[in-house]
Protein backbone atom coordinates (compact mmCIF):
# COMPACT_ATOMS: atom_id res chain seq x y z
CA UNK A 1 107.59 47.02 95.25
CA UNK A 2 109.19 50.20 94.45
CA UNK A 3 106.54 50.80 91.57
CA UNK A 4 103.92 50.46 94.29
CA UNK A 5 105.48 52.85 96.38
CA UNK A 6 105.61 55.30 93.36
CA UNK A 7 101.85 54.95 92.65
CA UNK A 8 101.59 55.35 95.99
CA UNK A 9 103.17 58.76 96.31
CA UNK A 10 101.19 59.83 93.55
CA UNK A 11 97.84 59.05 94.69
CA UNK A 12 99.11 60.56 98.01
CA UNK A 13 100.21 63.82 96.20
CA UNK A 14 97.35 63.85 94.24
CA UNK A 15 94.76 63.36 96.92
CA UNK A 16 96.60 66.14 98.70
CA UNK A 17 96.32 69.29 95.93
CA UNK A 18 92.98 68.17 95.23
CA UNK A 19 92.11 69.59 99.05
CA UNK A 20 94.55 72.73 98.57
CA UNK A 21 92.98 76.67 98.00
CA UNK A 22 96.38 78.16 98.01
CA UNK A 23 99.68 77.92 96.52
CA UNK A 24 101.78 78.16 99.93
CA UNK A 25 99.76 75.33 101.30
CA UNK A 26 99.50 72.70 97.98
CA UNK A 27 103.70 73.34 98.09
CA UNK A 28 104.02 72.62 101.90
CA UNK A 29 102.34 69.39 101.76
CA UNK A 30 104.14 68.28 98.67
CA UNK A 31 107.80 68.34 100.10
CA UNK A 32 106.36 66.94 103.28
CA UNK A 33 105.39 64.27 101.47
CA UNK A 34 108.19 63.45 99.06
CA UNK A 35 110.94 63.48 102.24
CA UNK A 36 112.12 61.24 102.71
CA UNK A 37 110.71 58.84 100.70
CA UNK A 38 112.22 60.54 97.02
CA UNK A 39 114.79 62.29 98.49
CA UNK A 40 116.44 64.18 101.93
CA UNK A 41 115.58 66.95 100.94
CA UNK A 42 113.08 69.22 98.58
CA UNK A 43 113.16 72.68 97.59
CA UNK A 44 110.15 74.00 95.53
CA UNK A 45 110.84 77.64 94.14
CA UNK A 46 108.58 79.90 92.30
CA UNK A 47 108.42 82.96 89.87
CA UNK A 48 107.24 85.64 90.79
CA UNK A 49 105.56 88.83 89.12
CA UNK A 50 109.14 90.41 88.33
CA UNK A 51 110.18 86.71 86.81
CA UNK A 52 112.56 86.33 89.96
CA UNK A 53 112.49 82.65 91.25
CA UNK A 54 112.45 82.50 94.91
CA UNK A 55 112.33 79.59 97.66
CA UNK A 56 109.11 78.75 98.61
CA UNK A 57 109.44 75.99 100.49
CA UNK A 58 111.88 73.54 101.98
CA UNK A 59 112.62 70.70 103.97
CA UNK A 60 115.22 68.42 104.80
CA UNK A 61 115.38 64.94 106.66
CA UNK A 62 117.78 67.07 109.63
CA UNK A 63 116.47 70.30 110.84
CA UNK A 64 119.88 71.80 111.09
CA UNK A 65 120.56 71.28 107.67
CA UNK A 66 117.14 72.44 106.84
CA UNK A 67 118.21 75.48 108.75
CA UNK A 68 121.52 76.14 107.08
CA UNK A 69 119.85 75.75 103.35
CA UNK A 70 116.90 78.23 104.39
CA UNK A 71 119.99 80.25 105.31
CA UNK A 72 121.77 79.93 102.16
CA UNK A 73 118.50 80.16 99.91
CA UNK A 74 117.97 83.69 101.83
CA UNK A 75 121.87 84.82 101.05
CA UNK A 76 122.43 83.38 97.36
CA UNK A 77 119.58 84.42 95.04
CA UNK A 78 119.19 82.02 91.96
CA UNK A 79 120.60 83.56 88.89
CA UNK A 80 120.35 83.63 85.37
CA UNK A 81 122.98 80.98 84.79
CA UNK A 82 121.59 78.62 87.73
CA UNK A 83 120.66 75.18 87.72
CA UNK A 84 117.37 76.25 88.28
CA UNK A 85 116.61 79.36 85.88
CA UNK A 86 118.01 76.89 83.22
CA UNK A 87 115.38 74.55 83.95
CA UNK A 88 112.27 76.81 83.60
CA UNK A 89 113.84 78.65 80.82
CA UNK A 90 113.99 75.43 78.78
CA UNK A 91 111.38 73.64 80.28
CA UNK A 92 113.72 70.33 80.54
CA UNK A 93 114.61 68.34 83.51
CA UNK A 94 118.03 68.71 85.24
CA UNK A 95 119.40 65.29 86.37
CA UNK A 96 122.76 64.74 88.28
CA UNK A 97 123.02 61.10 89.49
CA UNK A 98 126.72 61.61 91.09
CA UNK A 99 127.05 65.16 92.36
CA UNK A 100 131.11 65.91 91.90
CA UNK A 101 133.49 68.65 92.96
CA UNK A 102 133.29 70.16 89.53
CA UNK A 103 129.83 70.20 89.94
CA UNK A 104 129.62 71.90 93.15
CA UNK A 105 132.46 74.48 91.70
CA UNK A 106 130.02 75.26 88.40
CA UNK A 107 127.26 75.94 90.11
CA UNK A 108 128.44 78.48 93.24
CA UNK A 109 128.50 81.86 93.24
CA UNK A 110 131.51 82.21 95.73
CA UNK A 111 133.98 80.57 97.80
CA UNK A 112 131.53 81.03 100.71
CA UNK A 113 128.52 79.32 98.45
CA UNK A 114 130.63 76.51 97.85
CA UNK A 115 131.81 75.80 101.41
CA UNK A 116 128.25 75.75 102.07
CA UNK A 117 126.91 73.39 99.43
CA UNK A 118 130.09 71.18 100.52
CA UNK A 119 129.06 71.37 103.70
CA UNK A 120 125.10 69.86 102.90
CA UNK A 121 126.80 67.33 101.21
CA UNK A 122 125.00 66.65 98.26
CA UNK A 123 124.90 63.20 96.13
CA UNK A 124 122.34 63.00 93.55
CA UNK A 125 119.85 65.59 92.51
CA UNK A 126 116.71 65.78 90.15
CA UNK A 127 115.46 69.39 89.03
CA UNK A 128 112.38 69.42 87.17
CA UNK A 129 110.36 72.77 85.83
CA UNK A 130 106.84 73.54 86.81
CA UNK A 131 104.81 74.41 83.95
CA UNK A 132 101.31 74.00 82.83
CA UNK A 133 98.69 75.76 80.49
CA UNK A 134 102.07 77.68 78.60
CA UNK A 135 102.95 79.21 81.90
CA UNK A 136 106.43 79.03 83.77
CA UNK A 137 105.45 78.67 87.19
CA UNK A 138 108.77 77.56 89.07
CA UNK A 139 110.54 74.99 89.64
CA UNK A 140 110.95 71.45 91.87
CA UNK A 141 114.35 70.27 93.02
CA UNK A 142 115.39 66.55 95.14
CA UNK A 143 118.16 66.07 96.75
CA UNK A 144 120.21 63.03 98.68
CA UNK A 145 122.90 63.29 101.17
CA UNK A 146 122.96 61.75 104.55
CA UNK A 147 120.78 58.86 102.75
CA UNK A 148 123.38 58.27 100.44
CA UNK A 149 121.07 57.74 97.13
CA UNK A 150 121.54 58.19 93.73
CA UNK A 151 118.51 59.31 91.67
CA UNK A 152 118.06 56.71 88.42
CA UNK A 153 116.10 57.69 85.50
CA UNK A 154 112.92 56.08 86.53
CA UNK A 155 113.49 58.54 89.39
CA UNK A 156 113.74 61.02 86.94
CA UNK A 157 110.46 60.22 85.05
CA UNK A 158 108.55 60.19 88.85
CA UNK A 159 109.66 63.66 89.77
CA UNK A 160 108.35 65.06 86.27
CA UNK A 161 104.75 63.40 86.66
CA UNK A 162 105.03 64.61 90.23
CA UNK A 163 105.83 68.21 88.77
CA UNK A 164 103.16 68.26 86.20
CA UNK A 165 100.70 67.30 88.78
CA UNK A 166 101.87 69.88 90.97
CA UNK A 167 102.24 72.84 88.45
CA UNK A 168 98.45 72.06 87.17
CA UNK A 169 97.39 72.15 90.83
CA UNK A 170 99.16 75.78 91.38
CA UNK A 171 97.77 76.67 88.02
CA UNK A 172 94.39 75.51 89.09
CA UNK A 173 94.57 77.95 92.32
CA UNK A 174 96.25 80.34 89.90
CA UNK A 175 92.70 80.91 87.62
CA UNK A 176 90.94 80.62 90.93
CA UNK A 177 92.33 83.20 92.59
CA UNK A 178 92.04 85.11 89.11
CA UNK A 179 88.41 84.76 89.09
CA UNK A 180 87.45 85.47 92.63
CA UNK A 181 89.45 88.77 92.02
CA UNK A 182 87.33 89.43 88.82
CA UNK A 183 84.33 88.38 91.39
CA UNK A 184 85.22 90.86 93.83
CA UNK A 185 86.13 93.94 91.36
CA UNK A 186 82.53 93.46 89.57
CA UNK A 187 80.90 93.33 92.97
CA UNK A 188 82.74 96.26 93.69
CA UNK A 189 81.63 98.09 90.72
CA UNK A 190 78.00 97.10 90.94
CA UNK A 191 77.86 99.03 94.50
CA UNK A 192 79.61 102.06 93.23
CA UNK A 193 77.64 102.18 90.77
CA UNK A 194 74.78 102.02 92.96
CA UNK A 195 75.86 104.49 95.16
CA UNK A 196 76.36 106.72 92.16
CA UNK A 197 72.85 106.02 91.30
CA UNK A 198 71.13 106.90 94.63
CA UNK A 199 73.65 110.10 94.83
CA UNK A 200 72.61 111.57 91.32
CA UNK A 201 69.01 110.42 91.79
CA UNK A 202 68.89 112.14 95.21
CA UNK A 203 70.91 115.13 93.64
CA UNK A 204 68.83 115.68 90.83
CA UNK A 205 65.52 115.63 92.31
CA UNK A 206 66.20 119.26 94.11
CA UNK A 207 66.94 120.78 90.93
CA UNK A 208 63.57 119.27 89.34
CA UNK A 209 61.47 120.70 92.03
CA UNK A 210 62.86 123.90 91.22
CA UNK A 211 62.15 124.04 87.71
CA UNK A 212 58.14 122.52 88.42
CA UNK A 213 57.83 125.80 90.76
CA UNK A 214 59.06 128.06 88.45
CA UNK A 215 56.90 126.09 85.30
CA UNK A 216 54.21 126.44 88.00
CA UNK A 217 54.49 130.61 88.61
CA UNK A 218 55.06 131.06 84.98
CA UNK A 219 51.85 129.74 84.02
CA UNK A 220 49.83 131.95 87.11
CA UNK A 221 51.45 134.42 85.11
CA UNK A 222 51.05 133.55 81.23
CA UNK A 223 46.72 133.84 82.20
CA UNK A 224 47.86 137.75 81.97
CA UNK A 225 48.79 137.25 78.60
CA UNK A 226 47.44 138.11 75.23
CA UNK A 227 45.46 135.27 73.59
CA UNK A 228 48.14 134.13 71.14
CA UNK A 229 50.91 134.35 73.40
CA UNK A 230 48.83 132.72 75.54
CA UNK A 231 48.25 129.48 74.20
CA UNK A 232 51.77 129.62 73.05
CA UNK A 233 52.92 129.96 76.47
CA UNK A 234 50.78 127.50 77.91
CA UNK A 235 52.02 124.72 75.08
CA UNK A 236 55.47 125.34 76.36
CA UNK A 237 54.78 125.16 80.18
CA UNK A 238 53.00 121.81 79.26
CA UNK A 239 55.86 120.72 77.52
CA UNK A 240 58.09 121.73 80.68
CA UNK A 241 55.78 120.15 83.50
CA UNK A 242 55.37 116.82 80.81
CA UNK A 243 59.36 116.80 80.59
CA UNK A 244 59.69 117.02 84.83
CA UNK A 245 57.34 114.27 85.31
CA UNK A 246 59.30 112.08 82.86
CA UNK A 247 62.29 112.91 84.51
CA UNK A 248 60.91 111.90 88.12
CA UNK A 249 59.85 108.62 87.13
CA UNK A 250 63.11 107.86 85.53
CA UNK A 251 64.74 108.84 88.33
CA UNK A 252 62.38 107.40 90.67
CA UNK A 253 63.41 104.02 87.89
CA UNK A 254 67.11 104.57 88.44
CA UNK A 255 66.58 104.11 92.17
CA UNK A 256 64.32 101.37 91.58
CA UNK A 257 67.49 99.23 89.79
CA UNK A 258 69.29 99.94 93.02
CA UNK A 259 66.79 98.42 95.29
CA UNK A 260 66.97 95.29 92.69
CA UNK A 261 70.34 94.76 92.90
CA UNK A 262 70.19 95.02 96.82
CA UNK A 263 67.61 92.39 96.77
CA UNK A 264 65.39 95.02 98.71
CA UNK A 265 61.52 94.96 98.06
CA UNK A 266 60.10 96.83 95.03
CA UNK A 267 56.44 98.35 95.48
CA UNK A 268 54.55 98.48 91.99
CA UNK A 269 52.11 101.29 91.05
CA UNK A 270 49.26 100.85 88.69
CA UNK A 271 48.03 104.52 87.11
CA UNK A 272 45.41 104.93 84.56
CA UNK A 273 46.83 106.62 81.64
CA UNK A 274 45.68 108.82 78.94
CA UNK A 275 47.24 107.10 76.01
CA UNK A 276 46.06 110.09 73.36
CA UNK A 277 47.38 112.11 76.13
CA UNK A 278 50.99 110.50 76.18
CA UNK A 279 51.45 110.64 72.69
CA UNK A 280 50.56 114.48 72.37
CA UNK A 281 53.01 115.01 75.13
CA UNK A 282 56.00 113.17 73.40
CA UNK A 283 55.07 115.48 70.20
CA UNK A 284 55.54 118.30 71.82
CA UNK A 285 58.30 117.31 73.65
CA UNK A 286 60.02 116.51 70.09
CA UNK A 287 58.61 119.30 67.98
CA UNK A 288 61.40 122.17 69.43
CA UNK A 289 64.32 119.81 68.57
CA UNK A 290 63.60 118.42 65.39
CA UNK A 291 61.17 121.17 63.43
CA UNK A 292 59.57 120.25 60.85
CA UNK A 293 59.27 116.76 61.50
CA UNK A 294 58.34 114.47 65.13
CA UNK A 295 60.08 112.12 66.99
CA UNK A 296 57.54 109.64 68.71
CA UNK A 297 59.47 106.86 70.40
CA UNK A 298 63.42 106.14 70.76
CA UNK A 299 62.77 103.54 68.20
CA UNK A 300 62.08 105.94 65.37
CA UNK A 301 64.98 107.99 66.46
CA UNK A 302 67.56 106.43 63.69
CA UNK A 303 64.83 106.16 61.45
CA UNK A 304 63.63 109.80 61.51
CA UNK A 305 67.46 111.39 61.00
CA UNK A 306 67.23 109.83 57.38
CA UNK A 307 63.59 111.55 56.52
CA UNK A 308 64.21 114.74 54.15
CA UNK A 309 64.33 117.59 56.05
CA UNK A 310 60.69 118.82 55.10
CA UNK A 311 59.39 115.58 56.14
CA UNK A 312 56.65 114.59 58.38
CA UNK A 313 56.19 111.58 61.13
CA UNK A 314 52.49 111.04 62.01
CA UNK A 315 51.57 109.89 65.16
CA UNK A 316 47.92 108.72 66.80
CA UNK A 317 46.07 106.91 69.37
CA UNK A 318 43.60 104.56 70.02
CA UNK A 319 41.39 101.53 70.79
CA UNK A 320 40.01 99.69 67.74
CA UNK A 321 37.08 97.12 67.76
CA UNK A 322 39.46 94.74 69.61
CA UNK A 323 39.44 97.04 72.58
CA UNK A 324 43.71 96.48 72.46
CA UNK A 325 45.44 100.49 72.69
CA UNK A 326 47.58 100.88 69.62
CA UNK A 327 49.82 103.62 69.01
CA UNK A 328 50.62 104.25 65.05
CA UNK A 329 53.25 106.62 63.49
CA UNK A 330 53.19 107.18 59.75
């Protein structure tokens, strides 16, 4: 019978954390579920991010001395020599089956502590650590007094299945937790991001129409020009008005991505293009910033920096028998 009953508490307990999103709640309905069938009382602490372990919950078979231990827990801090920080330091379970007076006295603090842990009246108590995945999580403690019970080994072996099942649940909601934050933080970052697109998009638009006017008046006035100058003039105000319209559609692309990531509609425009067109433009878009030679596309851009310096890249356009537009560089 008693085996039953331990299956049964561990179905129960593991039915339980399977339903549980966070820690305080899989802890709460563990100790109400091991009192008072394992013990009068249960007190499951925890580590926290400074490696302090504090009460998290507890529970005891009479409220008033559930009272007076929340009381205690509150006053007397576990230290580095307790019970308890001994447990989760070495990972090994803690097993008194007849508390005595020497016990009592080796564990206070103070004369006060001890009155009050005389005054729970404690007779047999299992501490077990709560680890899993390599991390020290806390700790699970069981306690008898009014009962008058004394914990036996195969009481012993319960409470540390019960603890690994426990500390694997909290370590469970641990990683969850862990990635939802992740979750949020990227989400986060996506719409700042965004924001920072639509902002420099809308920022750099004013600038562009500025430089398109002034492209615009200069060429009114390069018609005043000598011949030579004229052309020469001319090739550069191409090259200006060829680098603002590139500009505008990737900004016009960088807004685009926004709408996409909002889920927002995204119209499509077909233009005819002028493919012999495009591929003088890049040329002489190129030709100031790498003389004597051409970059055509960003894909020749590595390829070009190891030509000799006196070196030429050929580029051309056009529609072979196939009626398919090709673009070559040589």
């Amino acid at each position: 019978r008693r085996l039953i009953v331990q299956q049964q508490i561990l179905a129960s307990i593991s039915t339980e954390l399977a339903g549980t999103s966070s820690d305080k709640a899989a802890l709460d309905r563990v100790v109400q579920l091991l009192v008072p069938d394992l013990g009068d009382s249960c007190i499951i602490s925890v580590l926290d991010a400074d490696g302090i372990l504090r009460a998290q919950s507890i529970i005891h078979v009479d409220p008033a001395r559930q009272a007076s231990l929340q009381q205690m827990l509150s006053i007397y801090a576990f230290t580095e020599g307790s019970v308890e920080m001994q447990v989760i330091r070495n990972e090994r379970s803690f097993w008194l089956s007849n508390v005595k007076e020497s016990d009592l006295e080796a564990i206070s603090y103070s004369t006060e502590h001890l009155n009050e842990l005389q005054n729970i009246g404690v007779i047999s108590s299992i501490c077990v650590p709560l680890t899993a995945r390599g991390h020290r999580i806390g700790t699970l403690t069981l306690c008898t007094d009014v009962s008058g019970r004394r914990y036996e080994m195969a009481d012993v072996t319960l409470v540390d299945e019960i603890g690994l099942r426990l500390a694997l649940a909290m370590d469970n909601i641990r990683l969850y937790e862990e990635t939802q934050q992740a979750r949020t933080a990227a989400e986060e970052a996506l719409e700042m991001r965004d924001q920072v697109f639509s902002l420099v998009s809308h920022d750099l638009k004013t600038p562009l129409t500025a430089v398109q006017g002034a492209a615009y008046m200069l060429q009114r006035m390069s018609k005043r020009l000598e011949a030579p100058h004229q052309e020469r003039a001319k090739r550069s105000l191409d090259t200006i008005q060829a680098a603002v319209r590139q500009m505008t559609v990737q900004i016009q692309e960088l807004l685009d991505v926004t709408r996409i990531q909002a889920h927002q509609s995204l119209e499509l425009d077909s233009v005819s293009l002028d493919l012999v067109e495009l591929v003088g433009q890049v040329v002489e878009l190129h030709r100031s910033t790498h003389p004597g030679r051409t970059i055509c596309t960003n894909r020749l851009v590595s390829g070009v920096k190891g030509y000799r310096r006196r070196s030429t890249v050929g580029a051309g356009a056009g529609q072979p028998a196939n009626e398919c537009h090709q673009v070559q560089f040589k």
